[in-house]
C-alpha atoms as a PDB file:
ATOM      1  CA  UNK A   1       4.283 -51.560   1.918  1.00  0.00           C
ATOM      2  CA  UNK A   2       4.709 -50.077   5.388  1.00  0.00           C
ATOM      3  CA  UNK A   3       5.396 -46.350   3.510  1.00  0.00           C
ATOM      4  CA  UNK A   4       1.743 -47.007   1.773  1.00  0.00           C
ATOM      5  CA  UNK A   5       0.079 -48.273   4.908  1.00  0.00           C
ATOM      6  CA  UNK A   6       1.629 -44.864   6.615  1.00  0.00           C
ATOM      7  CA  UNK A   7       0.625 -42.810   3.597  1.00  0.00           C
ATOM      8  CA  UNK A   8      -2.815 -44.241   3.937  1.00  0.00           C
ATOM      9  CA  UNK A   9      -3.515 -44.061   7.879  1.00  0.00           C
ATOM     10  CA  UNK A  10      -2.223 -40.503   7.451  1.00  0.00           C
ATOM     11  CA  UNK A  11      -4.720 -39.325   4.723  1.00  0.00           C
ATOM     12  CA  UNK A  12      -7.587 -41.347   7.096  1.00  0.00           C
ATOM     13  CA  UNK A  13      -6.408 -39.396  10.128  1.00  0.00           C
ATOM     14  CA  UNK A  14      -6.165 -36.279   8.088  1.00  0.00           C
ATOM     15  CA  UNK A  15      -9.939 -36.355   6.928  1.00  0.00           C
ATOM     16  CA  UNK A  16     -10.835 -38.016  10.180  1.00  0.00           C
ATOM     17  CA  UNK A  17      -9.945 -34.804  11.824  1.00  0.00           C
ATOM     18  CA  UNK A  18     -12.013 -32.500   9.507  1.00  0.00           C
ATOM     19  CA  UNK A  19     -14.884 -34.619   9.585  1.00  0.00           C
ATOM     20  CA  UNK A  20     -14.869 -34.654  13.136  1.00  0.00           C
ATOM     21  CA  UNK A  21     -14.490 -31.434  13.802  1.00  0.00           C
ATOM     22  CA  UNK A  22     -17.273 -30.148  11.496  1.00  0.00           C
ATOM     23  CA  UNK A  23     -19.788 -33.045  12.297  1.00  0.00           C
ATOM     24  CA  UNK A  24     -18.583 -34.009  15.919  1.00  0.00           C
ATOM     25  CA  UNK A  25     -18.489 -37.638  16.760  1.00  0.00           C
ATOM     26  CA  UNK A  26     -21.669 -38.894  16.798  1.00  0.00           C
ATOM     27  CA  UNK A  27     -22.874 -37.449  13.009  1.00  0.00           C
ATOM     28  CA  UNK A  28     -19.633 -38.531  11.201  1.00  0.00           C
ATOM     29  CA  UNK A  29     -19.840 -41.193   8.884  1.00  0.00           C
ATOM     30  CA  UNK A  30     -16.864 -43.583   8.488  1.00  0.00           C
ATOM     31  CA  UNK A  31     -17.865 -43.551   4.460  1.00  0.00           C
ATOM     32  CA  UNK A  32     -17.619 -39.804   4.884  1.00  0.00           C
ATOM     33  CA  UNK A  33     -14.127 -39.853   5.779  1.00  0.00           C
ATOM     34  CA  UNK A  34     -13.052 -42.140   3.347  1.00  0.00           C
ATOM     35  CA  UNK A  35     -14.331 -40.453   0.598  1.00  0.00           C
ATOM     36  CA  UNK A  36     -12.200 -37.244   1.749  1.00  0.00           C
ATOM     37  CA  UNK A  37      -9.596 -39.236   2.085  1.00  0.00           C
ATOM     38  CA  UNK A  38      -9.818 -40.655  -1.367  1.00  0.00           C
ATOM     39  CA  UNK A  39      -9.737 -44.148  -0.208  1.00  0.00           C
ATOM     40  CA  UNK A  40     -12.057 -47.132  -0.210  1.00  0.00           C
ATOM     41  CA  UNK A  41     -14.549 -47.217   2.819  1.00  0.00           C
ATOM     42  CA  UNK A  42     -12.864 -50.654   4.245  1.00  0.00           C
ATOM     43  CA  UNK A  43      -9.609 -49.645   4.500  1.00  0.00           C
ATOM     44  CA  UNK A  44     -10.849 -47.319   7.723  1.00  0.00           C
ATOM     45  CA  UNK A  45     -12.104 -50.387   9.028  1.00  0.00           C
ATOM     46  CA  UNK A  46      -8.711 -51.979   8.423  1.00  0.00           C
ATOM     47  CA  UNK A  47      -6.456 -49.382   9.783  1.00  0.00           C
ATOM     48  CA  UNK A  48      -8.477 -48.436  12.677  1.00  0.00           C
ATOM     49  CA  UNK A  49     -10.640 -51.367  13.290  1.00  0.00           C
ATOM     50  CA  UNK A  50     -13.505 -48.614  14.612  1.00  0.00           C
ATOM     51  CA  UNK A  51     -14.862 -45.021  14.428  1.00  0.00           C
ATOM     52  CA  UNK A  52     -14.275 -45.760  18.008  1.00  0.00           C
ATOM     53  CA  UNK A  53     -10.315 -45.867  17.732  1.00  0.00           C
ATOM     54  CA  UNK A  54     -10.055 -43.520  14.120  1.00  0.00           C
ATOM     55  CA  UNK A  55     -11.620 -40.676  17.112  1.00  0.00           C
ATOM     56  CA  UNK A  56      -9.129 -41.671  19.749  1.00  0.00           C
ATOM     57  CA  UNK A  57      -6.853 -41.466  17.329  1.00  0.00           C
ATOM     58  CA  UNK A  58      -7.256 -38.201  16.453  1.00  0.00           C
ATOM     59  CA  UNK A  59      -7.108 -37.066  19.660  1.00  0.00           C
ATOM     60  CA  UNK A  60      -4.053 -38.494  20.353  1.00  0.00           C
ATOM     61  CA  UNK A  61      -2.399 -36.780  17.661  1.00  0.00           C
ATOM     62  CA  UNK A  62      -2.977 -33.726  18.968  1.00  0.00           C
ATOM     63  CA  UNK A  63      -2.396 -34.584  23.144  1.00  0.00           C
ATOM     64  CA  UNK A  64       1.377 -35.638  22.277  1.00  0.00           C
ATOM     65  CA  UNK A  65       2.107 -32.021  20.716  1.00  0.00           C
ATOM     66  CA  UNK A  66       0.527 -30.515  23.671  1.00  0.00           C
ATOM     67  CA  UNK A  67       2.451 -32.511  26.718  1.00  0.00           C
ATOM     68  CA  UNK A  68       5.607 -31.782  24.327  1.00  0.00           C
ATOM     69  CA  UNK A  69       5.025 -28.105  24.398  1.00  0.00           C
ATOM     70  CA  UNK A  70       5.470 -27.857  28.043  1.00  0.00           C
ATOM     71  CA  UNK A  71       9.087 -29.096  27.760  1.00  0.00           C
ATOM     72  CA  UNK A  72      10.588 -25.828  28.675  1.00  0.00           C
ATOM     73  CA  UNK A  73       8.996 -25.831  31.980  1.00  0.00           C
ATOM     74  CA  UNK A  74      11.097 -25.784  34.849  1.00  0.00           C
ATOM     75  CA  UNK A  75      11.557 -24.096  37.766  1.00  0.00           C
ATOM     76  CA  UNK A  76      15.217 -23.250  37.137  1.00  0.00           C
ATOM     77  CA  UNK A  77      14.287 -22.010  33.752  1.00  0.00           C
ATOM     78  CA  UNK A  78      14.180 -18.563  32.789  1.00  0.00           C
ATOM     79  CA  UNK A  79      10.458 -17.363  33.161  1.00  0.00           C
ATOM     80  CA  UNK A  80      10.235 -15.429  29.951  1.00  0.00           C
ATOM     81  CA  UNK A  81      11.695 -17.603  27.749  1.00  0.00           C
ATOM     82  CA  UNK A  82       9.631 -20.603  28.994  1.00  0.00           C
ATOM     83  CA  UNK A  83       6.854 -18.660  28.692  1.00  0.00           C
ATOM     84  CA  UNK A  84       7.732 -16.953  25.528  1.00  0.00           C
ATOM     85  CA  UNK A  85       8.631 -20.727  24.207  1.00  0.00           C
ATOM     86  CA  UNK A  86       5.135 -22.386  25.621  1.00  0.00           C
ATOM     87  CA  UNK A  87       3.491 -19.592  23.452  1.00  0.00           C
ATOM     88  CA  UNK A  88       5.150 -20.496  20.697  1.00  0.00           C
ATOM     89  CA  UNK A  89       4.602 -24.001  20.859  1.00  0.00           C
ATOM     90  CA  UNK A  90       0.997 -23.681  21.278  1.00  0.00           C
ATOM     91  CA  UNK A  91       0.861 -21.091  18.867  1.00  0.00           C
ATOM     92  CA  UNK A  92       2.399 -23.948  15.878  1.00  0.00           C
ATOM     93  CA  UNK A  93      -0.181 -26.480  17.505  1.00  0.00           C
ATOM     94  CA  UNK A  94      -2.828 -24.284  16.237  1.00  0.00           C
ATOM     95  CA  UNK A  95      -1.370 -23.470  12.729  1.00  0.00           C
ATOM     96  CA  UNK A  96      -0.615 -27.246  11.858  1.00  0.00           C
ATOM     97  CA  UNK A  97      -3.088 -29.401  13.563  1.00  0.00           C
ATOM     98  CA  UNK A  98      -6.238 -27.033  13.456  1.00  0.00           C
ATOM     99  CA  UNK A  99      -9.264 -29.627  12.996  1.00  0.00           C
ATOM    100  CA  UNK A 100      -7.428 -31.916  15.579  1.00  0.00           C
ATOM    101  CA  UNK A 101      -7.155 -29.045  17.677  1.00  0.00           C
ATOM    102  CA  UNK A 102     -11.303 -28.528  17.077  1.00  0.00           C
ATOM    103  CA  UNK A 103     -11.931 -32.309  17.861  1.00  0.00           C
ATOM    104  CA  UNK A 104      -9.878 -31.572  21.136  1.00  0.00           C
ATOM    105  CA  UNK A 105     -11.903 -28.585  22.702  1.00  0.00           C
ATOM    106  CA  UNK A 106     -15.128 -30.415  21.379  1.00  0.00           C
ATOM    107  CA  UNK A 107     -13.857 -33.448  23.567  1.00  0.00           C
ATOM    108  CA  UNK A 108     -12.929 -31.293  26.727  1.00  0.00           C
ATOM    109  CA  UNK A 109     -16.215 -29.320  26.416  1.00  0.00           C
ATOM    110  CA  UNK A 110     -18.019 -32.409  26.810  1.00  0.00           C
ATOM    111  CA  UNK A 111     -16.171 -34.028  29.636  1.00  0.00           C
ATOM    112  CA  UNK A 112     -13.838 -35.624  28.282  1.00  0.00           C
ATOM    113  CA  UNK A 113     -15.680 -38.977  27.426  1.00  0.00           C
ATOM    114  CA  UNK A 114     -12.967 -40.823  24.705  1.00  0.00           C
ATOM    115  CA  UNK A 115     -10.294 -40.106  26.822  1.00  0.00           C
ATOM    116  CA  UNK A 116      -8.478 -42.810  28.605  1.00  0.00           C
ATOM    117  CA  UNK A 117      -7.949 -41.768  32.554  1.00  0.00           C
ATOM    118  CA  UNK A 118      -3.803 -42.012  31.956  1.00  0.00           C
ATOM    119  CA  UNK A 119      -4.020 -39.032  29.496  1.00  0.00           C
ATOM    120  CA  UNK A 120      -6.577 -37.160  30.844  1.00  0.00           C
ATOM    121  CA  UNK A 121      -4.031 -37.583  33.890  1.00  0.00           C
ATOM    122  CA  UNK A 122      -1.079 -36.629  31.906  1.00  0.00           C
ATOM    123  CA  UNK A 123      -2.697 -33.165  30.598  1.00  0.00           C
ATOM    124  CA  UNK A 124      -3.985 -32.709  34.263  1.00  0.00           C
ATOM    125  CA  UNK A 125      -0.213 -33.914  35.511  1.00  0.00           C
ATOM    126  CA  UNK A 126       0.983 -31.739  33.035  1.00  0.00           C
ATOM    127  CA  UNK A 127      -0.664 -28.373  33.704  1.00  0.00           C
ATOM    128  CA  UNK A 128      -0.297 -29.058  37.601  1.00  0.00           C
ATOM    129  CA  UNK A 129       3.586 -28.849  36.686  1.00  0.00           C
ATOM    130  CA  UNK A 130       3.234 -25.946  34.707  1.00  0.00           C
ATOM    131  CA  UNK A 131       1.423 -24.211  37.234  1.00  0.00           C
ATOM    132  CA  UNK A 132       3.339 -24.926  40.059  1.00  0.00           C
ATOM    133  CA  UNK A 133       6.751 -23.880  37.799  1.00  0.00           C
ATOM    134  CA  UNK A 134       4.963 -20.161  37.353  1.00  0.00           C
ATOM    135  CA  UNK A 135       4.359 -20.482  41.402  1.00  0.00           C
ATOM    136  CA  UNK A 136       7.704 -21.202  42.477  1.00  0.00           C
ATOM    137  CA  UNK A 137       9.052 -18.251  39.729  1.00  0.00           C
ATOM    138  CA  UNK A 138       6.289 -16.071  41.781  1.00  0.00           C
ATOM    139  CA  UNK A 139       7.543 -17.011  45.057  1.00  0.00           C
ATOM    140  CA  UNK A 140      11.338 -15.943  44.317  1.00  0.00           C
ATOM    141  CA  UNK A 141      10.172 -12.315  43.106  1.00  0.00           C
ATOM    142  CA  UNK A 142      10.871 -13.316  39.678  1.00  0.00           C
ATOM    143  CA  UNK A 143       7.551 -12.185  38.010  1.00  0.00           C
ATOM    144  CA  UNK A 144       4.338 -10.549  39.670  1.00  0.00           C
ATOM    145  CA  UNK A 145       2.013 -12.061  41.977  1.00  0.00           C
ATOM    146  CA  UNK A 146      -0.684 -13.258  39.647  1.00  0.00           C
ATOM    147  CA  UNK A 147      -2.875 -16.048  40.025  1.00  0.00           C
ATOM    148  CA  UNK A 148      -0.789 -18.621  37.778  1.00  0.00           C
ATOM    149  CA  UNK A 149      -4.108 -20.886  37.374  1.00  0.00           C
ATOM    150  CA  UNK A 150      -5.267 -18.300  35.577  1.00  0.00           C
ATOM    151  CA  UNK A 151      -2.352 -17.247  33.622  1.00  0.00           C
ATOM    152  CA  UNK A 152      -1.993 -20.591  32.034  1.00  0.00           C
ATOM    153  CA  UNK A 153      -5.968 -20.174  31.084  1.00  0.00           C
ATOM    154  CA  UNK A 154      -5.395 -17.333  29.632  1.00  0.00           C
ATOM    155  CA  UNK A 155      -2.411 -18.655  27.436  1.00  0.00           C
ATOM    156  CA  UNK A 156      -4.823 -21.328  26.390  1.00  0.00           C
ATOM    157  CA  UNK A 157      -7.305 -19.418  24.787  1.00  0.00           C
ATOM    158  CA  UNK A 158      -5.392 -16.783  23.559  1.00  0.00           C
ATOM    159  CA  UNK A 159      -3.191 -19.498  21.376  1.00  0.00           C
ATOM    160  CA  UNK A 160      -5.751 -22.263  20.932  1.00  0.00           C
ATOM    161  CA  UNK A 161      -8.471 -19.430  19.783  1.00  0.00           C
ATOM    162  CA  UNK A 162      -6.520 -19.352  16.427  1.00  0.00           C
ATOM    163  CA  UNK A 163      -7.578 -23.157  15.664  1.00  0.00           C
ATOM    164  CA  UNK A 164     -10.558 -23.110  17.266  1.00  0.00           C
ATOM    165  CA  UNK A 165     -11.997 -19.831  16.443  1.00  0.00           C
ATOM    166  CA  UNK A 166     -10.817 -19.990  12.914  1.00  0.00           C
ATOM    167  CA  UNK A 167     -14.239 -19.087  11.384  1.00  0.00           C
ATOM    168  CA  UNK A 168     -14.152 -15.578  13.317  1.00  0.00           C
ATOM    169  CA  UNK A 169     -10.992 -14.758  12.438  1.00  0.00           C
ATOM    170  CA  UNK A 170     -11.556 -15.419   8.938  1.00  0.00           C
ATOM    171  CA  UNK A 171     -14.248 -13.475   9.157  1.00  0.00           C
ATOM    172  CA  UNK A 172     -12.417 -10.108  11.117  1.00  0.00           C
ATOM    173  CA  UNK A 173      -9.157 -10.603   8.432  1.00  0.00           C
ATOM    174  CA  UNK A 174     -11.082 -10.998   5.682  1.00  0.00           C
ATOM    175  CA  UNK A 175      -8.431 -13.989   4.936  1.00  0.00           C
ATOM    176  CA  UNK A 176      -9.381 -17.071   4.089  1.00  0.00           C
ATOM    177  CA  UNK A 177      -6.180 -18.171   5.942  1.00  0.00           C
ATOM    178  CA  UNK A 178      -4.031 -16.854   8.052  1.00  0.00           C
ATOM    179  CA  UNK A 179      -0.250 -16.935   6.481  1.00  0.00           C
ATOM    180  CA  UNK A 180       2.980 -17.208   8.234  1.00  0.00           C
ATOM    181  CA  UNK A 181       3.455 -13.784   9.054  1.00  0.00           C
ATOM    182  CA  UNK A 182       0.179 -14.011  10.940  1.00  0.00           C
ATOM    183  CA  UNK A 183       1.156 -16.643  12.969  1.00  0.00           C
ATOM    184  CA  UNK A 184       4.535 -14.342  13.739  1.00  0.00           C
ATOM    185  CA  UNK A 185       2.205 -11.580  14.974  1.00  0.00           C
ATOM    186  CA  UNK A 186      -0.183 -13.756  16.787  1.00  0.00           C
ATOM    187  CA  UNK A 187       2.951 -15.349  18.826  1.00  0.00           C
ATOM    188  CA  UNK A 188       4.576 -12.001  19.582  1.00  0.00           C
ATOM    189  CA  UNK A 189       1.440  -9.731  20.357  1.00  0.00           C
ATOM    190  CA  UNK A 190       0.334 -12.697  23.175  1.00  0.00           C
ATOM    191  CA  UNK A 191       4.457 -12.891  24.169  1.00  0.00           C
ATOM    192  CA  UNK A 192       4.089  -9.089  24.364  1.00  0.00           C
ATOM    193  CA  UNK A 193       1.163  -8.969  26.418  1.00  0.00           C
ATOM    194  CA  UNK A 194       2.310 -12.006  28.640  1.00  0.00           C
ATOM    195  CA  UNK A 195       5.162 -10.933  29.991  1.00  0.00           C
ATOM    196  CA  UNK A 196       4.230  -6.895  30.266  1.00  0.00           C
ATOM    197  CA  UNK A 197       1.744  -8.661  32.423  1.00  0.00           C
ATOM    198  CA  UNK A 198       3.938 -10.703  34.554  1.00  0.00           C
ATOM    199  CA  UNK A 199       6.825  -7.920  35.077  1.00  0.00           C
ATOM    200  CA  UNK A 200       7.409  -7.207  38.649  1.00  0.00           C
ATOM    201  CA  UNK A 201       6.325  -3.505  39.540  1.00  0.00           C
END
């Protein structure tokens, strides 16, 4: 039973997250995302109790990824392999939770209204760290002097731009979806131009 119930909150969550990010909150229909899902429309109810919580949800599925990809961040660490490994990380959040990734940026664009104060205090906690990590590497001489606020902005869009921005990209490739190899050239082009950037002269 509990592998079925997983199965099934799974599929939800799965449409939930392409519903969402194509309609946005307000225009998505519960029915809607349980006919993607391929399941009847009370059994959204009975997972999730709400739209309310199915939303939260979703954006929840994506926030864990994203404090976990800062895990290499430390101030002992070696600056381009944190940085080369944030990149990466970001890079995967894009390729494997793209509509949650949508949802996400939808949510911050509007102020963040769905999300509890403790995470929208973890992903502020979280970026604080980060950015005071890329100041203390900045400090000892160990990359250039360059505003590290903006650095980690920068990373942001340049990795989240491939979930996001999918639709453009689509549209420049002419592929339908990006592949593997793709991703490879994505994550080494923004590695490339990341630490280039942050050599000391």
């Amino acid at each position: 039973m509990s592998t079925i119930r997983e199965r099934n909150k799974e599929l939800i969550l799965r449409a939930a997250s392409e519903e969402f990010a194509d309609k946005g909150f307000a225009a998505t229909k519960t029915s809607d995302i349980a006919a993607k899902a391929g399941l009847p429309k009370p059994n959204v109810y009975y997972y999730f109790k709400s739209k309310e919580n199915l939303y939260r949800e979703v954006l929840e599925s994506i926030i864990e990824p994203i404090l976990q990809a800062s895990t290499p961040f430390n101030a002992d660490g070696v600056p381009s392999e944190v940085l080369s490994g944030y990149i990466r990380s970001k890079i995967r959040i894009s390729r494997d939770l793209p509509f949650a990734s949508k949802v996400f940026a939808s949510e911050i664009m509007h102020g963040a209204p769905h999300l509890s104060p403790d995470l929208v205090e973890q992903l502020n906690g979280q970026a604080r760290h980060n950015i005071d990590c890329i100041q203390t590497w900045i400090d000892r001489g160990q990359i250039a002097p360059i505003d590290p606020n903006h650095l980690m902005f920068s990373i942001w869009a340049a990795t989240q731009t491939y979930a996001d921005f999918d639709w453009q990209i689509s549209a420049v490739t002419g592929k339908a979806k990006l592949d593997e190899a793709d991703y490879e050239a994505a994550a080494q082009t923004i590695i490339r131009l990341v630490l280039k950037g942050c050599e000391v002269d």
